[in-house]
Protein backbone atom coordinates (compact mmCIF):
# COMPACT_ATOMS: atom_id res chain seq x y z
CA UNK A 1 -56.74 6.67 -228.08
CA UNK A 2 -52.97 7.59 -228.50
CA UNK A 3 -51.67 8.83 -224.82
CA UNK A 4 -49.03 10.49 -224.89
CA UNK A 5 -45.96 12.04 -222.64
CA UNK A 6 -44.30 15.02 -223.08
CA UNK A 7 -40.43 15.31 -222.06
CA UNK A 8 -39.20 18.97 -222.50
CA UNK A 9 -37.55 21.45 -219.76
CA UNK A 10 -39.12 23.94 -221.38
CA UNK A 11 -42.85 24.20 -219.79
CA UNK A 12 -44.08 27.02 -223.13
CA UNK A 13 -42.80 24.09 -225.34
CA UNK A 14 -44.47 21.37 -223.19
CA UNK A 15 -47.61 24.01 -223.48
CA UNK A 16 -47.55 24.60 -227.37
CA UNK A 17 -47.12 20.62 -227.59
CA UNK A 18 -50.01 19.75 -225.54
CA UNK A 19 -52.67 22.39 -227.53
CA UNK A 20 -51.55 20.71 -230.94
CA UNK A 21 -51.95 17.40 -229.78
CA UNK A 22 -55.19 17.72 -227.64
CA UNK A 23 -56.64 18.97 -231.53
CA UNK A 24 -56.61 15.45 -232.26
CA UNK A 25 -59.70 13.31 -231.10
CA UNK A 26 -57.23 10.48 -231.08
CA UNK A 27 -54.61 11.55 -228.84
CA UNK A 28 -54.55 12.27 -225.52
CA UNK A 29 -51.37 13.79 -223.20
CA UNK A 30 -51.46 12.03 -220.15
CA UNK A 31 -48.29 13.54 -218.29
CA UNK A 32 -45.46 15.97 -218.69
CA UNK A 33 -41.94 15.51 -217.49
CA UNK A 34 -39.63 18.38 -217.32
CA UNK A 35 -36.24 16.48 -217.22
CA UNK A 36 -35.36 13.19 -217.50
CA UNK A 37 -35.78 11.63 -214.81
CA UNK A 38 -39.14 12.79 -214.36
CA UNK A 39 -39.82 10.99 -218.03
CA UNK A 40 -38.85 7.45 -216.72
CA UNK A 41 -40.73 8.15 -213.51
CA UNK A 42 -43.89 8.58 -215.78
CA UNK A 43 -43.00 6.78 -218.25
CA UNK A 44 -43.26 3.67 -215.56
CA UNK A 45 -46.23 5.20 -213.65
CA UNK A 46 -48.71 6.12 -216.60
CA UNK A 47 -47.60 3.34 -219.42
CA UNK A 48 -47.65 6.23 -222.59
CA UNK A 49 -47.99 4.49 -225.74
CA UNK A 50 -45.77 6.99 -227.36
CA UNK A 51 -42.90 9.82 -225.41
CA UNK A 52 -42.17 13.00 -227.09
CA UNK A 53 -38.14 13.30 -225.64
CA UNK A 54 -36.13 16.69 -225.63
CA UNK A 55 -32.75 15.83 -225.80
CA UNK A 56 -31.30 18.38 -223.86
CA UNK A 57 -33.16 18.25 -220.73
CA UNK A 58 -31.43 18.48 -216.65
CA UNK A 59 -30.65 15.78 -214.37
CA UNK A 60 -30.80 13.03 -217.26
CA UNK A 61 -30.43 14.10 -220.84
CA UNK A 62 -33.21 12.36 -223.65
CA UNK A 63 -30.82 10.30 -224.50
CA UNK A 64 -29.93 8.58 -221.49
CA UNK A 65 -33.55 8.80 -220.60
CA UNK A 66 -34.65 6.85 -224.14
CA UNK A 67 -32.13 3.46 -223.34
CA UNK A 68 -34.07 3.28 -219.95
CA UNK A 69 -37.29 3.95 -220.76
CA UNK A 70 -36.79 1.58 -223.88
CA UNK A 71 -36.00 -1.25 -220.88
CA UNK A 72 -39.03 -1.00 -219.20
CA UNK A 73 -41.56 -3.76 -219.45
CA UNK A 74 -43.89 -3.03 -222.41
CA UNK A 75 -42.06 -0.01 -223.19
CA UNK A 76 -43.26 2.84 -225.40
CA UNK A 77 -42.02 4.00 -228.43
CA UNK A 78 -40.19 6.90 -228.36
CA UNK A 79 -40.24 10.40 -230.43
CA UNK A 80 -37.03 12.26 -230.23
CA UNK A 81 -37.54 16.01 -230.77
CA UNK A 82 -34.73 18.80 -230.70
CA UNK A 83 -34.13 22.68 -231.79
CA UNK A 84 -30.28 20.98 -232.70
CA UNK A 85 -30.28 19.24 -236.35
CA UNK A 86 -26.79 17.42 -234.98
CA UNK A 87 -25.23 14.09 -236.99
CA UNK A 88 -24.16 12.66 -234.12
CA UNK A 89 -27.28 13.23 -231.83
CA UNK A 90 -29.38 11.39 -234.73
CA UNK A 91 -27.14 8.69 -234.72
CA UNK A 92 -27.09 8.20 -231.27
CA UNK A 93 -30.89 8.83 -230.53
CA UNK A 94 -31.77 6.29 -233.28
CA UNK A 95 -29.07 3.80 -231.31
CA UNK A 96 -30.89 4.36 -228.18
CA UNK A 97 -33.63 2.35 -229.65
CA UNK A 98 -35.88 5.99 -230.51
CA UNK A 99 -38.51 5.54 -233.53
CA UNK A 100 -38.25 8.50 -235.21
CA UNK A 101 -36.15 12.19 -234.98
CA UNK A 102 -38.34 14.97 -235.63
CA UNK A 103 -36.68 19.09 -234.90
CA UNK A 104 -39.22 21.29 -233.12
CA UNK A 105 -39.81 23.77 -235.92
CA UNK A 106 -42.01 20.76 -237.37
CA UNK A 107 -45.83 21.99 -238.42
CA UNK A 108 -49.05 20.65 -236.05
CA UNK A 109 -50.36 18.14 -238.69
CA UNK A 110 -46.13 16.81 -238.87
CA UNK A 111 -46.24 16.24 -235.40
CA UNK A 112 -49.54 14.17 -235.05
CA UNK A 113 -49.25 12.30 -238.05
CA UNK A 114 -45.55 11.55 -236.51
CA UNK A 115 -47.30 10.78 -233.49
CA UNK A 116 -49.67 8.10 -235.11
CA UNK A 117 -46.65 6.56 -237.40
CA UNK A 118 -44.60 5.38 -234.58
CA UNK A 119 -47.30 4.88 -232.38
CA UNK A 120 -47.97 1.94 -234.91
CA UNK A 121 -44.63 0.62 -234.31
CA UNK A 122 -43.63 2.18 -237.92
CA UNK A 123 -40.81 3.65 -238.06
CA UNK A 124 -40.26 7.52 -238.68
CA UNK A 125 -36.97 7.77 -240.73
CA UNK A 126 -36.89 10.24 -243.16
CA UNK A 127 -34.31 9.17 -246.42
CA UNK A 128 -33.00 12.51 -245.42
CA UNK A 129 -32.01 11.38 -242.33
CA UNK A 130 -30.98 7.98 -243.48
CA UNK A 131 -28.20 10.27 -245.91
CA UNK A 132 -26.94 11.97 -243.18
CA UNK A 133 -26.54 8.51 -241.20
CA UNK A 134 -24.58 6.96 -244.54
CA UNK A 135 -22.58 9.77 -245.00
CA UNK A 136 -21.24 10.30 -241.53
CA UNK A 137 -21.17 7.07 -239.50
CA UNK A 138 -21.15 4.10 -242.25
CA UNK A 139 -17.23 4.61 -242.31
CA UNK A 140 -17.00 3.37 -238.56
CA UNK A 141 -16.26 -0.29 -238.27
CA UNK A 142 -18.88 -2.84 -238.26
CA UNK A 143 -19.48 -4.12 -235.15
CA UNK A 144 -19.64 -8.05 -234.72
CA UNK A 145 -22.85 -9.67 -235.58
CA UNK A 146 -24.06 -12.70 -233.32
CA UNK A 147 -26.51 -13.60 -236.54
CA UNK A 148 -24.80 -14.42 -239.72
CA UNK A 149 -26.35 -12.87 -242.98
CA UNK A 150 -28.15 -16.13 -244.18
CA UNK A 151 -30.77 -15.90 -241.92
CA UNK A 152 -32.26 -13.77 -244.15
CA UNK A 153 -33.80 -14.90 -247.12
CA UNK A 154 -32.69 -13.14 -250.38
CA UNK A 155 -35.79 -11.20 -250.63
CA UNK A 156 -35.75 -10.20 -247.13
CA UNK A 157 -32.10 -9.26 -247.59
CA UNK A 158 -33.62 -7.23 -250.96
CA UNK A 159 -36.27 -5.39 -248.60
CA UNK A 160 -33.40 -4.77 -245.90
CA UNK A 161 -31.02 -2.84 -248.53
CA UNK A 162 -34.34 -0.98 -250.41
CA UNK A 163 -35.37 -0.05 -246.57
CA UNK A 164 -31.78 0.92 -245.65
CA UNK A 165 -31.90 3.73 -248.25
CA UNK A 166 -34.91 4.89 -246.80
CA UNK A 167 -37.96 3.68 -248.94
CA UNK A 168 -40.99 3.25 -248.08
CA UNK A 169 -42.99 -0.27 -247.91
CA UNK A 170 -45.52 1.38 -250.51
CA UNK A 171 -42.10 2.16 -252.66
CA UNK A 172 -40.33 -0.81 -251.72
CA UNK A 173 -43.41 -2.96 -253.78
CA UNK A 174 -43.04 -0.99 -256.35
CA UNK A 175 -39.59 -1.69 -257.05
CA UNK A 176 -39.81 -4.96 -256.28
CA UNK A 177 -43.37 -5.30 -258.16
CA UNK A 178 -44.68 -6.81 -255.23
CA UNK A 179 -47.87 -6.39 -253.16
CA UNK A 180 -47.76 -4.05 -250.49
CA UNK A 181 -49.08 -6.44 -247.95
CA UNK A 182 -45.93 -8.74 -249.18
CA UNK A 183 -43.37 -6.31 -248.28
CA UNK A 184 -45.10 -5.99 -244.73
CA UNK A 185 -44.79 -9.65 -244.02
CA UNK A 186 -41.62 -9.36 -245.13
CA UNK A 187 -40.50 -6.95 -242.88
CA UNK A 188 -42.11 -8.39 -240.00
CA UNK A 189 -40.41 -11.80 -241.03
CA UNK A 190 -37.23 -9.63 -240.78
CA UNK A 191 -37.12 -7.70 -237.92
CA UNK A 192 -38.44 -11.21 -235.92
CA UNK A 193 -35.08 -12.95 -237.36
CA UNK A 194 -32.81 -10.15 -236.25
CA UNK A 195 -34.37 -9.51 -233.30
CA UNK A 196 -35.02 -5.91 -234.10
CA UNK A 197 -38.03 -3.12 -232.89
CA UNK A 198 -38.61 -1.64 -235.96
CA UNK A 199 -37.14 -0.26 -239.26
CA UNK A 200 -34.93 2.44 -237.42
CA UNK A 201 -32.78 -0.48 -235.71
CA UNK A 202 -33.10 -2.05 -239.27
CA UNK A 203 -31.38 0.37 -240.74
CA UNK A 204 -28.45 1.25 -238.12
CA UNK A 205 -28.04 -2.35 -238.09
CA UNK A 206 -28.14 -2.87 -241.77
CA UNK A 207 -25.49 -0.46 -242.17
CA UNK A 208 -23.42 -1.46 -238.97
CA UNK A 209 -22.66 -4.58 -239.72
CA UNK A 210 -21.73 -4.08 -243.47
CA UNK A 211 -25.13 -5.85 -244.75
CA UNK A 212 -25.31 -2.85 -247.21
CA UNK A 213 -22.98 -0.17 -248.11
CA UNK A 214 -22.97 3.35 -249.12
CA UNK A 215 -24.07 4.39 -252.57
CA UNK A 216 -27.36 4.84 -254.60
CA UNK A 217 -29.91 2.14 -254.75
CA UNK A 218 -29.85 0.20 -257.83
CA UNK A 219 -32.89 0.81 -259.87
């Protein structure tokens, strides 16, 4: 059973949330938080495997509310939903340590199956969303890295790049003619060596410290 916690100020939204998710035999809502304060409150008291966060919510906003959530003991993994398709919210929510970015006009079967991919500590990063993060942030500076490249193997630095551009593992075996189960262990092997959560911190990193640049993937 997935439980879940719903962040929103909005209690209709909270409401039209809840009666999609409690379709699913799987999933289960277990609290609601109207601001965001409220969702670290919960978040500590009823250990959610997985937090649907507003962004724009009172008191705390979702994204302040993500970092400390994220810093609690066996933390969840977080959903970030918003009416506002903003660059720079992305960016930041994805910073914060979220798992995925998801707008609220998203269908019923979207949400759940969104639901179920990060609650499996996959990461929901659409290759739309990975454009938009090229496009607009890769020309800031790269910040310092404490790890230098080479503790990467090539192949893992050949996953990184191929996951950077947003593919998925199934597509990332493919181009590499690989088995699927081979790219996996790759990047767990990865993310263990950089110290990473998942592939959305692989990717903001990847790009953040210059590992790969901005351009089409070769074929």
């Amino acid at each position: 059973m997935i439980r879940v916690l719903l962040a929103d100020d909005q209690a209709l939204v909270r409401d039209g949330f809840r009666a999609l998710i409690d379709r699913d035999p799987a999933m289960q809502v277990v609290a609601e938080a109207a601001d965001g304060v409220e969702a670290i409150s919960l978040t500590r008291a009823e250990h959610p495997d997985v937090v649907l966060m507003d962004i724009r919510m009172p008191r705390i906003d979702g994204l302040q509310a993500t970092k400390q959530v994220l810093a609690l003991p066996q933390p969840p993994n977080v959903l970030v939903l918003t009416t506002f398709d903003r660059n720079d919210w992305v960016y930041e929510a994805l910073k914060a340590g979220a798992s995925g970015f998801l707008l609220k006009d998203v269908r019923g079967s979207q949400l759940t199956d969104a639901i179920r991919t990060v609650a499996a500590r996959d990461a929901l990063l659409a290759p739309s969303i990975t454009r938009r993060l090229i496009e607009e942030f890769v020309s800031r500076a790269p910040s310092v890295s404490a790890r230098a490249p080479d503790v990467l193997t090539s192949r893992e630095l050949d996953v990184l790049r191929l996951l950077a551009a947003g593919l998925s593992n199934a597509e990332i075996a493919d181009r590499l003619v690989v088995e699927l189960s081979t790219v996996k262990t790759h990047v767990n092997r990865m993310l263990s060596k950089l110290s990473l959560r998942d592939r959305t911190q692989a990717v903001v990193y990847a790009y953040e410290t210059g590992l790969v640049a901005p351009g089409p993937v070769a074929e």
